[in-house]
N, C-alpha and C. Protein backbone atom coordinates (compact mmCIF):
# COMPACT_ATOMS: atom_id res chain seq x y z
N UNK A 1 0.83 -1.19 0.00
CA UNK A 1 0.00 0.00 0.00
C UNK A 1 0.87 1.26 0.00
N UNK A 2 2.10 1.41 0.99
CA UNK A 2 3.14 2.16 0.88
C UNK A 2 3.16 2.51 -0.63
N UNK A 3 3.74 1.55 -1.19
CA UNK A 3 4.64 1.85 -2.62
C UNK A 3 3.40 1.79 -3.53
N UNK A 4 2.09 1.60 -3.60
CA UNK A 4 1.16 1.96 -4.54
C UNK A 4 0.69 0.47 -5.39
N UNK A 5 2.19 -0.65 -5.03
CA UNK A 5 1.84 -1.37 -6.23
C UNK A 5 2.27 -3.18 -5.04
N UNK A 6 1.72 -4.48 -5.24
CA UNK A 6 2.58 -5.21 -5.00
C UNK A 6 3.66 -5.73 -5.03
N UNK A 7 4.55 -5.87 -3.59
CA UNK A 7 5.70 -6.90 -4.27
C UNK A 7 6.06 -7.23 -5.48
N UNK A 8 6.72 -7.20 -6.52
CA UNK A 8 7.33 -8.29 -7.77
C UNK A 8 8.05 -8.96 -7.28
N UNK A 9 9.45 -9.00 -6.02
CA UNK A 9 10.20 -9.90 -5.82
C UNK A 9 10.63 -10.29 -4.45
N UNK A 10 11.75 -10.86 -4.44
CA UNK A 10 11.82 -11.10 -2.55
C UNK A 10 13.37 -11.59 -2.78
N UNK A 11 13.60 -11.18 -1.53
CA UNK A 11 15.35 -11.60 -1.14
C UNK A 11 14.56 -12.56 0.33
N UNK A 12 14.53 -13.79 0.52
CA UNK A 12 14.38 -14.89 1.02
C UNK A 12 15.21 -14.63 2.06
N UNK A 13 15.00 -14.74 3.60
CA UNK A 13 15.96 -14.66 5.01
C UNK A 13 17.36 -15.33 4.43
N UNK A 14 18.29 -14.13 4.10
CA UNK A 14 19.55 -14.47 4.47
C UNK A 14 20.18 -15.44 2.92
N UNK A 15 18.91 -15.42 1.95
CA UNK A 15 18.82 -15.12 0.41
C UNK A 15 18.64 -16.78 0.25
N UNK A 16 18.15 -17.39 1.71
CA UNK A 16 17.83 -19.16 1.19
C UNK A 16 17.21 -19.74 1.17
N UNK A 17 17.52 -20.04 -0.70
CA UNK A 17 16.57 -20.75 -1.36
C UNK A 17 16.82 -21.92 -1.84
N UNK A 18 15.41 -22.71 -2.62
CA UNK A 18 15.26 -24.24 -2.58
C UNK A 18 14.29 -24.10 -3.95
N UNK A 19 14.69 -25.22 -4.80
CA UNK A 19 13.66 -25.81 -5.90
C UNK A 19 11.99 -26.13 -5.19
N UNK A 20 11.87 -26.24 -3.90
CA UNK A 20 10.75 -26.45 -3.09
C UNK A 20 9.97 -25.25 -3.05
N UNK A 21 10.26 -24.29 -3.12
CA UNK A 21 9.79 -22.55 -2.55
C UNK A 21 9.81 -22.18 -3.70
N UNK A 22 10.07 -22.51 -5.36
CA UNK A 22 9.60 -21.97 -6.54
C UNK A 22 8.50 -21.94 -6.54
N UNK A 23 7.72 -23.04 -6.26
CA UNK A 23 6.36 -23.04 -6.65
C UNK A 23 5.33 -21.88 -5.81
N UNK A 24 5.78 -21.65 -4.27
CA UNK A 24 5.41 -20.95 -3.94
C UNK A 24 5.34 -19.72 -3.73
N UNK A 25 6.24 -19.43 -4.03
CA UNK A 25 6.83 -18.25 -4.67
C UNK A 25 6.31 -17.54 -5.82
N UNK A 26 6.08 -18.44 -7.05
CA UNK A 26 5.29 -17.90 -8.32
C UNK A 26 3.89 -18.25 -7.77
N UNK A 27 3.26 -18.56 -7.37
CA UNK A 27 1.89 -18.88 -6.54
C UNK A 27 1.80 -17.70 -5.68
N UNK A 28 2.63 -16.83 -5.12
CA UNK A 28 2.42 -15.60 -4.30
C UNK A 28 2.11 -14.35 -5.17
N UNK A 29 2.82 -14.62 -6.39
CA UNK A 29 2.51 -13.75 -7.62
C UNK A 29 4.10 -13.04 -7.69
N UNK A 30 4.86 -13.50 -6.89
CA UNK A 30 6.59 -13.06 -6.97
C UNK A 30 6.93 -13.04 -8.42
N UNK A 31 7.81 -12.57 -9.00
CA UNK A 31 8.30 -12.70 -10.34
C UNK A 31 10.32 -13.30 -10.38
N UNK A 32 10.30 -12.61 -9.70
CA UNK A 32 11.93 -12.97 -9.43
C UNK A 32 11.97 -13.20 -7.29
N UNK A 33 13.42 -13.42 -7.32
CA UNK A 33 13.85 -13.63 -5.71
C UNK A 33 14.83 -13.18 -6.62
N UNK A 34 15.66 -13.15 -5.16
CA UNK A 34 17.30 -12.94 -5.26
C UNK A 34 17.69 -13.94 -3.94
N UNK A 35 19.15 -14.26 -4.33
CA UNK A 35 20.09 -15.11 -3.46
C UNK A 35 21.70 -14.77 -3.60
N UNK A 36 22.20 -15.20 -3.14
CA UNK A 36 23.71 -14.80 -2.68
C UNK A 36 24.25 -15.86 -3.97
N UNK A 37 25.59 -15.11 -4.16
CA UNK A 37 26.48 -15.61 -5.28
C UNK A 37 26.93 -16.84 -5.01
N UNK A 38 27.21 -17.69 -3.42
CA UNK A 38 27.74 -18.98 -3.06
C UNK A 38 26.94 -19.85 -3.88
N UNK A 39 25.42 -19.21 -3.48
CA UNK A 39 24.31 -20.56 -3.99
C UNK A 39 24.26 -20.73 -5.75
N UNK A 40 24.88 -19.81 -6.24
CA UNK A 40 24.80 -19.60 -7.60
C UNK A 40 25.84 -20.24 -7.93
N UNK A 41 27.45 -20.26 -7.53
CA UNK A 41 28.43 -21.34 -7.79
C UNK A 41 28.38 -22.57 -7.53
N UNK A 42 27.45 -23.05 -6.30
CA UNK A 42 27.19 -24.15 -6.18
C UNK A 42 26.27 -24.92 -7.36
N UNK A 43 24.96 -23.99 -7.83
CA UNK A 43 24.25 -24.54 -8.70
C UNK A 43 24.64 -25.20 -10.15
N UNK A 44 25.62 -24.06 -10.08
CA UNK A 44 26.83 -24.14 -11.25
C UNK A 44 27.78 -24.95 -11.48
N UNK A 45 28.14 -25.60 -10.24
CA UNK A 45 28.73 -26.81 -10.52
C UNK A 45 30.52 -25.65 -10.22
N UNK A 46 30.55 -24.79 -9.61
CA UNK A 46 31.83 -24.03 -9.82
C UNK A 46 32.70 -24.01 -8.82
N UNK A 47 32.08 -24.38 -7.17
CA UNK A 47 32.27 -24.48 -5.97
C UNK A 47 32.12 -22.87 -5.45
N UNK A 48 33.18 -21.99 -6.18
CA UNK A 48 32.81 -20.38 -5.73
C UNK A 48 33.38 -20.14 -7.19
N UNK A 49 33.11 -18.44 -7.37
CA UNK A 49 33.72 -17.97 -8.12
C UNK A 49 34.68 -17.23 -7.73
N UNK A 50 35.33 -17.07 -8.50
CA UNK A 50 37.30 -16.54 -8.71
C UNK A 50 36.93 -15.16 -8.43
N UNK A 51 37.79 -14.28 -7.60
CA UNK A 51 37.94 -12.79 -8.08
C UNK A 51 39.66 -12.70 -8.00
N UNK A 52 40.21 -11.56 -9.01
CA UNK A 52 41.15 -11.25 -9.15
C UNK A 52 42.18 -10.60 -7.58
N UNK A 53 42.82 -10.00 -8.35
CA UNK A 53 43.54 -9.48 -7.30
C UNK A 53 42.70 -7.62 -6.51
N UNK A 54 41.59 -7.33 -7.78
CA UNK A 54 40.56 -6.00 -7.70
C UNK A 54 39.50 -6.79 -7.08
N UNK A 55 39.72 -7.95 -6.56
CA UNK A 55 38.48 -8.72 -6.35
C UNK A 55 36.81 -8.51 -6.68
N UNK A 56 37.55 -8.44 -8.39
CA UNK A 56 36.71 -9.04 -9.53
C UNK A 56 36.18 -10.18 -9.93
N UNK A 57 35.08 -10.39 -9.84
CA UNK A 57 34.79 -11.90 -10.31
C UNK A 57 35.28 -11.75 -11.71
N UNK A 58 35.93 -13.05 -12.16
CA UNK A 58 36.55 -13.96 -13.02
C UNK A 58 35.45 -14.51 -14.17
N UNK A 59 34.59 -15.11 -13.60
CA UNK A 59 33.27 -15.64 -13.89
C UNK A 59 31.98 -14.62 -14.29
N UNK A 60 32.57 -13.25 -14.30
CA UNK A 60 31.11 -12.30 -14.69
C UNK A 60 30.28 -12.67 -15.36
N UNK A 61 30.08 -12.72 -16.72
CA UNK A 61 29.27 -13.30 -17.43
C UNK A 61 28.32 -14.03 -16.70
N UNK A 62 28.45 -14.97 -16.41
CA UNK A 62 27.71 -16.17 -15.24
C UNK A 62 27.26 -15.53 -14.06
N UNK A 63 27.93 -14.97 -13.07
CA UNK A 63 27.09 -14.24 -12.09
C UNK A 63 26.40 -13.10 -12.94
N UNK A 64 26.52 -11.75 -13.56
CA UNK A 64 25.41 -10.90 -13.31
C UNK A 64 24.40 -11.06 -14.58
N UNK A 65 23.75 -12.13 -14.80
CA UNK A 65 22.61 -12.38 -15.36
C UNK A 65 21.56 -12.54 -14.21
N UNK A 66 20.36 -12.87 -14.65
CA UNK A 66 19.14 -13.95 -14.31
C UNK A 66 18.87 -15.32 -14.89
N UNK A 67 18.26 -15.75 -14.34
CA UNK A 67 18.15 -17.12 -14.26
C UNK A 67 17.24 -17.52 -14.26
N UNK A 68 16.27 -18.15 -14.98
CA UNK A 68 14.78 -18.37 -14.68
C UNK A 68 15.15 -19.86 -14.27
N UNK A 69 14.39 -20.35 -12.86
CA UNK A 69 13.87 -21.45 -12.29
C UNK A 69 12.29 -22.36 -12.59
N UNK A 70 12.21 -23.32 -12.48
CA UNK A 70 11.00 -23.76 -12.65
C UNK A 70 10.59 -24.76 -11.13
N UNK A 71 9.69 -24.78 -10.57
CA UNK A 71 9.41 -25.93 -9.94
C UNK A 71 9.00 -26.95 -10.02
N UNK A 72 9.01 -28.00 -9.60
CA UNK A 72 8.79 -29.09 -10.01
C UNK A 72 7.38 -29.63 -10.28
N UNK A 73 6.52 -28.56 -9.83
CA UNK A 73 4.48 -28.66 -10.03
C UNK A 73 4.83 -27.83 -11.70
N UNK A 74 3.36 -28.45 -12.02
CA UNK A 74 3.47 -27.40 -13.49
C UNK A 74 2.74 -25.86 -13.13
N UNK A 75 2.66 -25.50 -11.44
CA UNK A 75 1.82 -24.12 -11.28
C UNK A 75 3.48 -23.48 -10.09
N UNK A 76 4.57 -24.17 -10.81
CA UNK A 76 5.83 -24.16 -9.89
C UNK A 76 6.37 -22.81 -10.75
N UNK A 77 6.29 -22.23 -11.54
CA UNK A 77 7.15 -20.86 -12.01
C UNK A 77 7.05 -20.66 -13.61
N UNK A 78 7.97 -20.30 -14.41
CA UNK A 78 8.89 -19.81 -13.97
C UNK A 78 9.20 -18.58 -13.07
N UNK A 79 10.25 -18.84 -12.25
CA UNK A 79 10.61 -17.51 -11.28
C UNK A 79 11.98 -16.94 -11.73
N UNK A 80 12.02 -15.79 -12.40
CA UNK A 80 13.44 -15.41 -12.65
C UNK A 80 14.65 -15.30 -11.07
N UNK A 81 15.81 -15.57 -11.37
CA UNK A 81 16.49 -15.44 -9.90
C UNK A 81 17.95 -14.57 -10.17
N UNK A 82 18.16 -13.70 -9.05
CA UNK A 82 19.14 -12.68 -9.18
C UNK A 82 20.12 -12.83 -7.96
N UNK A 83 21.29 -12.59 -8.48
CA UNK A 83 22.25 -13.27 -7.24
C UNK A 83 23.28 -12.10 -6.78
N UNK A 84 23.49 -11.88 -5.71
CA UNK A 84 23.68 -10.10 -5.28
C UNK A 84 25.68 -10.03 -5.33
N UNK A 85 26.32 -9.71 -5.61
CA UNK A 85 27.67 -9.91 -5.68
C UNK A 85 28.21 -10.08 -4.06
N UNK A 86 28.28 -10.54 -3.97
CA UNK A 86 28.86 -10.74 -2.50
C UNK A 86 29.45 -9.61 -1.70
N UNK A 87 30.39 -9.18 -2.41
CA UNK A 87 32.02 -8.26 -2.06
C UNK A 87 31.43 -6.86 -2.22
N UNK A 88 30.60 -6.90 -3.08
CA UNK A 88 29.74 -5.45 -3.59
C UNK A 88 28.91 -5.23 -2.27
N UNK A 89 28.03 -5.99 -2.06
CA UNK A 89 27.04 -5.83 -0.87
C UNK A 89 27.44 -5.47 0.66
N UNK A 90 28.63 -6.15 0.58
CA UNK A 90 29.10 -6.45 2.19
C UNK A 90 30.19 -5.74 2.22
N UNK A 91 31.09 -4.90 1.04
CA UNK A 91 31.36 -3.19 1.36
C UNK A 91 30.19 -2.62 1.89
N UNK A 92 29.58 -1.74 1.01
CA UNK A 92 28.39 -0.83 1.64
C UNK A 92 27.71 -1.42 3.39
N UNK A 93 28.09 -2.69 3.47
CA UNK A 93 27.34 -3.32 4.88
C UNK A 93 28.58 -3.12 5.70
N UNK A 94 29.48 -3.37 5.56
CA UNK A 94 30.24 -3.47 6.57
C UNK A 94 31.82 -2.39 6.57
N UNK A 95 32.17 -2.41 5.35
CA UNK A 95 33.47 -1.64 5.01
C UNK A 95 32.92 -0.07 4.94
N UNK A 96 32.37 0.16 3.89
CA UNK A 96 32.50 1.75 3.69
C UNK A 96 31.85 2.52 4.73
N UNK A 97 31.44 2.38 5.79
CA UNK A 97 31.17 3.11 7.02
C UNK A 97 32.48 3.55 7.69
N UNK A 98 33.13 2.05 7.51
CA UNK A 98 34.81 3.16 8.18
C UNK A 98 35.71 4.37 7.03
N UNK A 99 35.12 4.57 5.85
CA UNK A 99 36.03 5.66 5.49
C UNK A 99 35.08 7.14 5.26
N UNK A 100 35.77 7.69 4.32
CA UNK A 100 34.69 8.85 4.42
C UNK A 100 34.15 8.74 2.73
N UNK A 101 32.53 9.69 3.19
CA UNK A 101 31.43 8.97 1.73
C UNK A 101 32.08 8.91 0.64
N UNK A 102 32.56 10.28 -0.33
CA UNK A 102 33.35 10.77 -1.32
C UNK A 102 34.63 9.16 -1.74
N UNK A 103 34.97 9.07 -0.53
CA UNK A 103 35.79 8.02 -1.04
C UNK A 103 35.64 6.34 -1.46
N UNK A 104 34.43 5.74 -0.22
CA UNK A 104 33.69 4.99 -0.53
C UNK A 104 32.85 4.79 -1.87
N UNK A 105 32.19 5.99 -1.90
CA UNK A 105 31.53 6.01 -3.47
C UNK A 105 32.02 5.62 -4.70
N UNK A 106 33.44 6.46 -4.44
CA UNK A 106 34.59 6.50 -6.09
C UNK A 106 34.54 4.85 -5.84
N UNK A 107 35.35 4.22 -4.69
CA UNK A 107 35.73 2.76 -4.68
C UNK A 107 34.60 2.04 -5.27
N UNK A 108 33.32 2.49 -4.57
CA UNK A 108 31.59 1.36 -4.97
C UNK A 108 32.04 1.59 -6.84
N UNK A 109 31.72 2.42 -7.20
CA UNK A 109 31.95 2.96 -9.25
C UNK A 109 32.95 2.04 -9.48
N UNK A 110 34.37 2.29 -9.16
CA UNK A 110 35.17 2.01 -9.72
C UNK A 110 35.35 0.17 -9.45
N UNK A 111 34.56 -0.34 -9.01
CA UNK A 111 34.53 -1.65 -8.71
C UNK A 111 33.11 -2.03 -9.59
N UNK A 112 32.31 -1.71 -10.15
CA UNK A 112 31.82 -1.47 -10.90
C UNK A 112 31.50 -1.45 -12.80
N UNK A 113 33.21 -0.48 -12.70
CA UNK A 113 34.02 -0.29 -14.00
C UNK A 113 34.79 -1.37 -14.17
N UNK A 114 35.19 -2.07 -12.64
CA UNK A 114 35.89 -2.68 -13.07
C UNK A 114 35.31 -4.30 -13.53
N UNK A 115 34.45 -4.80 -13.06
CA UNK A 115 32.81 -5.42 -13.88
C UNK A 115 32.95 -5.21 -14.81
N UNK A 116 32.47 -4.26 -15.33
CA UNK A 116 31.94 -3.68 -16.92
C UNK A 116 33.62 -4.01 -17.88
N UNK A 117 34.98 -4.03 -17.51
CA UNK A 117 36.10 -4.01 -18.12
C UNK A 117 35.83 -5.90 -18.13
N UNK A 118 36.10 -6.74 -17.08
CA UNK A 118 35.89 -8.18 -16.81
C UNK A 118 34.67 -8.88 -18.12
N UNK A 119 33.47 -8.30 -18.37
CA UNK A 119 32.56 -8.26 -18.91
C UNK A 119 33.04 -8.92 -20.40
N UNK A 120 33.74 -7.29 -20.56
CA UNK A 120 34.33 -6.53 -21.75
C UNK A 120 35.12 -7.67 -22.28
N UNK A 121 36.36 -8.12 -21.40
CA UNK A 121 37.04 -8.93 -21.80
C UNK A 121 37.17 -10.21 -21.46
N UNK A 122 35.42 -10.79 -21.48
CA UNK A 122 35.06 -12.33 -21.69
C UNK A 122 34.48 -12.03 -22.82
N UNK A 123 34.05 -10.91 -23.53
CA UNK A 123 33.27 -10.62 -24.91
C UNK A 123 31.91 -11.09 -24.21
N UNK A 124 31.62 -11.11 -23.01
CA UNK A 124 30.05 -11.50 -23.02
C UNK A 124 28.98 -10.28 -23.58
N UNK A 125 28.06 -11.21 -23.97
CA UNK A 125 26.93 -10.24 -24.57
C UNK A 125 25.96 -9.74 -23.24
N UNK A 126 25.71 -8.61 -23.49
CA UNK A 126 24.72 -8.46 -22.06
C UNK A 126 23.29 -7.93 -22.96
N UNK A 127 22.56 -7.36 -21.89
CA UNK A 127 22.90 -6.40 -20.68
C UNK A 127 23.03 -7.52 -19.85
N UNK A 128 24.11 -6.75 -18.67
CA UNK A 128 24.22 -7.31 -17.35
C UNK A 128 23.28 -6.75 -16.31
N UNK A 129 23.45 -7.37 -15.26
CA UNK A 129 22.65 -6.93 -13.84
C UNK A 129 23.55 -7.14 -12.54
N UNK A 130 23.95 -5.87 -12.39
CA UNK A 130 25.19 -6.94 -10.86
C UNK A 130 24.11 -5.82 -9.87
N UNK A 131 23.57 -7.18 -9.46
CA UNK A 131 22.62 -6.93 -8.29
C UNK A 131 23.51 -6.38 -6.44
N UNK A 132 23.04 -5.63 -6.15
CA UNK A 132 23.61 -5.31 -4.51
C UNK A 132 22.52 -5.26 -3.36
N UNK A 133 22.53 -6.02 -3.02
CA UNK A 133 21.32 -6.63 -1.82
C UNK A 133 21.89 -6.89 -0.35
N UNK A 134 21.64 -6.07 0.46
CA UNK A 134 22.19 -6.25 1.49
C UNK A 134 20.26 -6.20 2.81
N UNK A 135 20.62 -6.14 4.26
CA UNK A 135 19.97 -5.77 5.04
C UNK A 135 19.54 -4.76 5.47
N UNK A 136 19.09 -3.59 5.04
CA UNK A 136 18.91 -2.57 4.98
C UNK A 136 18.69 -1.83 6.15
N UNK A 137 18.63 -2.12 7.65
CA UNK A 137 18.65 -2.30 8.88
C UNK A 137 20.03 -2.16 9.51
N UNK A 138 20.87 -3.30 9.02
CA UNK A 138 22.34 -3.17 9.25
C UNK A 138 23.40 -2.35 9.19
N UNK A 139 23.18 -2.02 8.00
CA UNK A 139 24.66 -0.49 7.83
C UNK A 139 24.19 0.44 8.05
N UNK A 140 23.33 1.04 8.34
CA UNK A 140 23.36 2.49 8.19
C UNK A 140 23.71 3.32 9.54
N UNK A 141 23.10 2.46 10.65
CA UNK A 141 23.98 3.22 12.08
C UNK A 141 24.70 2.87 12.47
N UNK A 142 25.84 2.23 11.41
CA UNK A 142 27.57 2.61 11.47
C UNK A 142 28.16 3.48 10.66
N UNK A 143 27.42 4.36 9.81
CA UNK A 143 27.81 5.51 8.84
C UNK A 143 27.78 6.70 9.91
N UNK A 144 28.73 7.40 9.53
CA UNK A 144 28.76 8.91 10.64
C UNK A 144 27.65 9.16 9.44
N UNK A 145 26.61 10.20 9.97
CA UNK A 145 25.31 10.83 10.36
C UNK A 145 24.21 9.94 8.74
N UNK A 146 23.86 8.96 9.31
CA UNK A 146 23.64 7.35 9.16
C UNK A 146 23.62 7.18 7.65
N UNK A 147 24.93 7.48 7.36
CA UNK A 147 25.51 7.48 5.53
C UNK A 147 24.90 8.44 4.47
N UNK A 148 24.86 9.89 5.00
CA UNK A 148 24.24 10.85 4.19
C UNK A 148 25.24 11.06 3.01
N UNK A 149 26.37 11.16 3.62
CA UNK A 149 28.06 11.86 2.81
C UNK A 149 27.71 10.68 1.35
N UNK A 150 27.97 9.42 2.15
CA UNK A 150 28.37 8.23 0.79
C UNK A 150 26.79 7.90 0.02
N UNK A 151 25.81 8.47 0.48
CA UNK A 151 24.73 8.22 -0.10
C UNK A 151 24.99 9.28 -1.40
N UNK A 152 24.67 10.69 -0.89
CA UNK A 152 24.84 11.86 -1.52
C UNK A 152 25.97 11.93 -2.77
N UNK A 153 27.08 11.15 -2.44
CA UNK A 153 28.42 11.12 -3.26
C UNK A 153 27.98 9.55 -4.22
N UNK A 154 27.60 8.93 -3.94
CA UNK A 154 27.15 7.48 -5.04
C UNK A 154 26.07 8.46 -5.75
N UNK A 155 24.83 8.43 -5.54
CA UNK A 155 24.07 8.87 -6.02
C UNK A 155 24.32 10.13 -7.25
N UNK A 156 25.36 10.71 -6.99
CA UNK A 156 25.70 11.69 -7.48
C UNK A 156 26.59 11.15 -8.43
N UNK A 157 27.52 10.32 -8.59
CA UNK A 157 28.37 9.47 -9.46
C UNK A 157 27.51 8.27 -10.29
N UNK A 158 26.78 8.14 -9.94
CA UNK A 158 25.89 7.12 -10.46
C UNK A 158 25.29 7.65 -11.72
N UNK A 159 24.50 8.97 -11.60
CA UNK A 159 24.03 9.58 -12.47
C UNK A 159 24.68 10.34 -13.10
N UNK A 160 26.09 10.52 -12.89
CA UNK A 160 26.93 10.91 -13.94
C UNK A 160 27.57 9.93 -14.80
N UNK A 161 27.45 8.33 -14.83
CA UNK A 161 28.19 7.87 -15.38
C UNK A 161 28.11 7.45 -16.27
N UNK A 162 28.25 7.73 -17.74
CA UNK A 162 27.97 7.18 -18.90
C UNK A 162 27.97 5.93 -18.95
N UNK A 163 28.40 4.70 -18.20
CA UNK A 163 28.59 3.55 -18.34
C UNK A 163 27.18 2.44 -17.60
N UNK A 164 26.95 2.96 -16.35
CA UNK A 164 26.34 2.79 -15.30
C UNK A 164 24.83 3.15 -15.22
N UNK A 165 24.10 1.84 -15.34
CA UNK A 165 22.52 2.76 -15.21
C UNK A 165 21.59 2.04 -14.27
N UNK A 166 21.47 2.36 -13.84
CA UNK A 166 20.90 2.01 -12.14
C UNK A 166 19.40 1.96 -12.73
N UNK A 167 18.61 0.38 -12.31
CA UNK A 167 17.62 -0.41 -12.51
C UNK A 167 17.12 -1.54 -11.13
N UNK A 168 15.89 -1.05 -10.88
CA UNK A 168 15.01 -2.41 -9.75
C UNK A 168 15.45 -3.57 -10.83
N UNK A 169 15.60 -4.60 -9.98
CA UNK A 169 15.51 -5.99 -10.91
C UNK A 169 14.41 -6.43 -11.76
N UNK A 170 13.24 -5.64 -10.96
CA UNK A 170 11.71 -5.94 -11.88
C UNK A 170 12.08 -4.65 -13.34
N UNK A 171 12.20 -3.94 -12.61
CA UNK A 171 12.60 -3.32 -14.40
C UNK A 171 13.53 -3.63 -15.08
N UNK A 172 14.82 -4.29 -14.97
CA UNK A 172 15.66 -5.05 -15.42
C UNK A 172 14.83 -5.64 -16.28
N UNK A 173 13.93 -6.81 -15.55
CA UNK A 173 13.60 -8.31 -16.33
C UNK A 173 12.46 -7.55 -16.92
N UNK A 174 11.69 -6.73 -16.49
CA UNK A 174 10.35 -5.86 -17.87
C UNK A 174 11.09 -5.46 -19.24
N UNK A 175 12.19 -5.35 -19.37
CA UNK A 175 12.88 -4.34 -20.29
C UNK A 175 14.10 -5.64 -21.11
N UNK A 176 14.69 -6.64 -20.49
CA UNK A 176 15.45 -7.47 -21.26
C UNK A 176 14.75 -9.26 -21.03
């Protein structure tokens, strides 16, 4: 009622999910979930994915897509599924509160760019989606004055960046 419209998706307690909870899930009228990148290497048969020494995933291509799931009823999905970068999320949660916003921000972009370069040079075809899903509860009263600086400074780099275009996952999957 807040937001005007229902739910389209869900990040699942702590992002865990099961071929069991597709069905109910597209039965709630969900369109996508999201889950953590472990469960996505596991599905994959990969154990984890690689990041470089920029601790870049190796494997881009493969993490920042979607994924459509099916369940095993024929009223089981499909449910598209989005998997949040790990290292991306749990900066903003836990790291960039200890520096100051301006600088955090450049690092969030430039980790980012450096995605979009990884991308570049697997030749994968996109569009991509590198999802950032965290607890939204958690970081913010460890930001000095509860992350206005690094809000104000992303936000502001975000929309300057010719490269970078900031999308809900439901408009992601409406649009590709």
């Amino acid at each position: 009622a807040h937001f005007g419209q229902a739910p389209r998706g869900l990040w699942p307690g702590e992002g865990g999910v099961a071929q069991a909870i597709v069905p109910l899930v597209a039965q709630a009228g969900y369109k996508w979930m999201a889950s953590g990148e472990p469960v996505l290497a596991a599905s994959l048969g990969l154990g984890s994915f690689t990041r470089n020494a920029q601790d870049t995933v190796q494997e881009a291509d493969r993490l920042y897509r979607p994924y459509s799931v099916q369940g095993r009823e024929p009223e089981g999905g499909p449910v598209m599924m989005v998997f949040r970068d790990w290292t991306l999320s749990d900066k903003i949660g836990f790291t960039y509160s200890q520096m100051p916003g301006e600088q955090a921000a450049a690092d969030f972009v430039r980790r980012l760019d450096d995605i979009r370069a990884e991308l570049e040079q697997e030749g994968a075809a996109g569009p991509h989606l590198v999802s950032v899903i965290l607890d939204g509860e958690n970081a913010w009263e460890n930001y000095e004055n509860d992350g206005k600086e690094f809000f104000h400074a992303l936000y502001r780099k975000l929309a300057e960046s010719a490269t970078i275009k900031t999308v809900t996952p439901s408009e992601y999957l409406a649009r590709f």
